[in-house]
C-alpha atoms as a PDB file:
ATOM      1  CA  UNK A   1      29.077 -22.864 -51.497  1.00  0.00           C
ATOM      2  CA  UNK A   2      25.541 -24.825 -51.554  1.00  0.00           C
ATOM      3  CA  UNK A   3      23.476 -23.946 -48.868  1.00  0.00           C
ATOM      4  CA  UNK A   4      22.741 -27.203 -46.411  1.00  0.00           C
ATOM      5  CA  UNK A   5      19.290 -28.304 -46.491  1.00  0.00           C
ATOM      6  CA  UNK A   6      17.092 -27.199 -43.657  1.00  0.00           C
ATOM      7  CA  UNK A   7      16.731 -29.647 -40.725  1.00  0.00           C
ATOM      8  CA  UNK A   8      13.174 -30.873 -40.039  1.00  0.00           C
ATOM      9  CA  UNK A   9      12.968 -28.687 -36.904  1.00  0.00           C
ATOM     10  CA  UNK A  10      14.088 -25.608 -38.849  1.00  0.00           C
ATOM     11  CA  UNK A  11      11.580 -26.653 -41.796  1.00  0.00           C
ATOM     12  CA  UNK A  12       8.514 -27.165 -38.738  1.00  0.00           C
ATOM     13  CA  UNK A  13       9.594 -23.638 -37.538  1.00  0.00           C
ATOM     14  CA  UNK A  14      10.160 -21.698 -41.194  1.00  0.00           C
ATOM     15  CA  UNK A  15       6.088 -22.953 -41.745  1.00  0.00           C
ATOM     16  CA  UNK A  16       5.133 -21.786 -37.929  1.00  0.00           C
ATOM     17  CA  UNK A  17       6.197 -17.901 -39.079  1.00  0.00           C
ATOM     18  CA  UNK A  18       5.040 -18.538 -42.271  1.00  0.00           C
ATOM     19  CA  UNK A  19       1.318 -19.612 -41.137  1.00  0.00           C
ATOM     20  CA  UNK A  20       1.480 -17.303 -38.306  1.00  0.00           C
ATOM     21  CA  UNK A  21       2.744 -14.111 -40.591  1.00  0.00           C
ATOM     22  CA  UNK A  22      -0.154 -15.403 -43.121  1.00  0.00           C
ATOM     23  CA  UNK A  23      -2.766 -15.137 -40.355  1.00  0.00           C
ATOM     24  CA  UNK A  24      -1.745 -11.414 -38.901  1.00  0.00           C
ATOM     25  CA  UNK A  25      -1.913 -10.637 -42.606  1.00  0.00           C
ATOM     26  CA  UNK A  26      -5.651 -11.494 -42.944  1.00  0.00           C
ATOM     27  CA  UNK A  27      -5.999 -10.046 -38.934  1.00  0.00           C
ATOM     28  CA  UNK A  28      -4.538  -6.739 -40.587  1.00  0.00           C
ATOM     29  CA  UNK A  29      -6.724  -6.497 -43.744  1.00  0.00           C
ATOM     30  CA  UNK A  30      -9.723  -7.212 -41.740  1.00  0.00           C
ATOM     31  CA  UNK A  31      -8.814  -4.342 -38.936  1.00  0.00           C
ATOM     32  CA  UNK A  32      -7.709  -1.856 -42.076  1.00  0.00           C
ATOM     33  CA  UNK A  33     -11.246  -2.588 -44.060  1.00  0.00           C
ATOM     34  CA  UNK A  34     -13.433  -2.032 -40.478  1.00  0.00           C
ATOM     35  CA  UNK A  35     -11.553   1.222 -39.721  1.00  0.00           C
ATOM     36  CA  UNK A  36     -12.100   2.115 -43.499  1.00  0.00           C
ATOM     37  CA  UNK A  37     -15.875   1.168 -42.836  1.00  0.00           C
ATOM     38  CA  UNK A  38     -15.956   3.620 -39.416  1.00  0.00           C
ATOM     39  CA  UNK A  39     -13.956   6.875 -41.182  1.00  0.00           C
ATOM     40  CA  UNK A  40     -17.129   6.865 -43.552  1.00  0.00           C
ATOM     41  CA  UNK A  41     -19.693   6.231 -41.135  1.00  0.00           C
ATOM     42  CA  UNK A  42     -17.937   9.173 -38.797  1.00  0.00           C
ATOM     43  CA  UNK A  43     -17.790  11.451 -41.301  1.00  0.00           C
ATOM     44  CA  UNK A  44     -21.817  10.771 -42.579  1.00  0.00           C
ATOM     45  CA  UNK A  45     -22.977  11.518 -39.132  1.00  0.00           C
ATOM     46  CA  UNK A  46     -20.619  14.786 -38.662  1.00  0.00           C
ATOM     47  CA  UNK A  47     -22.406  15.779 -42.322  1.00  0.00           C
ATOM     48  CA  UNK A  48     -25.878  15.109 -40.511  1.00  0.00           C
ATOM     49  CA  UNK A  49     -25.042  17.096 -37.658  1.00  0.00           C
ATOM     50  CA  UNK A  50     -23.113  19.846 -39.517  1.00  0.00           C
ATOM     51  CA  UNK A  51     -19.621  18.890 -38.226  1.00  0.00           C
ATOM     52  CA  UNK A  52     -16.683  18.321 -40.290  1.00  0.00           C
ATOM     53  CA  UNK A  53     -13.985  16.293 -38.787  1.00  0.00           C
ATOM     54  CA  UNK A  54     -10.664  17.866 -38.375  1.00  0.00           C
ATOM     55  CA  UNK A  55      -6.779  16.205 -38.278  1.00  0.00           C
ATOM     56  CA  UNK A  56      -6.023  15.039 -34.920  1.00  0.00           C
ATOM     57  CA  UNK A  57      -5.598  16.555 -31.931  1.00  0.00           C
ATOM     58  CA  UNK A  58      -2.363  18.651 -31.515  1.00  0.00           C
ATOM     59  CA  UNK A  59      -3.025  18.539 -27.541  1.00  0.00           C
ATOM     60  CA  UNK A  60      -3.609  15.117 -26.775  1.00  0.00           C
ATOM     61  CA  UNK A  61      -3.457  13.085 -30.134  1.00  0.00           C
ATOM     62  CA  UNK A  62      -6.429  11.117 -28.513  1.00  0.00           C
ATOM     63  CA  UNK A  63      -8.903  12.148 -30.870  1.00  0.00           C
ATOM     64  CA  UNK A  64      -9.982  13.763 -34.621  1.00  0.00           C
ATOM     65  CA  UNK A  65     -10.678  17.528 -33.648  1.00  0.00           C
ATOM     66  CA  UNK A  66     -14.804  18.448 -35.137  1.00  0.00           C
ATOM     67  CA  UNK A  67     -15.129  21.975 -36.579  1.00  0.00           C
ATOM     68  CA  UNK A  68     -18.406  23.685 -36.576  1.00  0.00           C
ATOM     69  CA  UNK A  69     -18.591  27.498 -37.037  1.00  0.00           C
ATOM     70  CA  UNK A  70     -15.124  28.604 -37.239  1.00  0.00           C
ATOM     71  CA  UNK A  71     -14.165  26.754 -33.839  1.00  0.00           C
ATOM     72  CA  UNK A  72     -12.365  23.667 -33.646  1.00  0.00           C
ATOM     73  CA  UNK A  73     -12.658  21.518 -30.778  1.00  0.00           C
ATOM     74  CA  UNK A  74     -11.247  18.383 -29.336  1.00  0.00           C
ATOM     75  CA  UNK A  75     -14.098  15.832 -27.742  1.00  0.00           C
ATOM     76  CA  UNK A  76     -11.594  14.083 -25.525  1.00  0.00           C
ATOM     77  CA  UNK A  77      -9.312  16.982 -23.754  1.00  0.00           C
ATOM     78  CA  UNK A  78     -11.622  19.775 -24.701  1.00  0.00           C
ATOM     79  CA  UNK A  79      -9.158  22.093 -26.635  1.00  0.00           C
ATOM     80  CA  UNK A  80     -10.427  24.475 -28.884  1.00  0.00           C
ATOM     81  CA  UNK A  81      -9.431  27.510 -30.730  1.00  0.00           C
ATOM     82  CA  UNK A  82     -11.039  29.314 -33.863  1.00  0.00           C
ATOM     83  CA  UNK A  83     -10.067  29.129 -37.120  1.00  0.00           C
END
């Protein structure tokens, strides 16, 4: 069987989800490069202070846990334990 050709208004919608998928592609790379950009600047200013950032939070998942001195702690529910 040979496939029909596409009507105009499927053609019209086929390049809609095309452009649009094409545009949350570049929306994507730009929000993956800015979080890329804010890991390193985190974890510079946790060196300055003397912090290390942790994994996330196993209580609230809210936030990256910061480890100083054996303790971990969680800046947005407050958790902590040592290590």
């Amino acid at each position: 069987m040979t496939p029909r050709p596409a009507s105009r208004s499927e053609a019209t919608h086929q390049r809609a989800v095309i452009n649009r998928l094409e545009e949350t592609t570049k929306r994507l790379e730009a929000v993956e490069d800015r979080q890329s950009q804010l890991e390193r600047t985190i974890a510079a200013l946790a060196r300055e202070t003397g912090l290390s950032v942790g994994c996330p939070c196993t209580r609230c998942s809210r936030s990256y846990t910061l480890v100083k001195s054996g303790v971990v702690y969680c800046p947005e529910c407050g958790y902590r334990h040592t290590l």
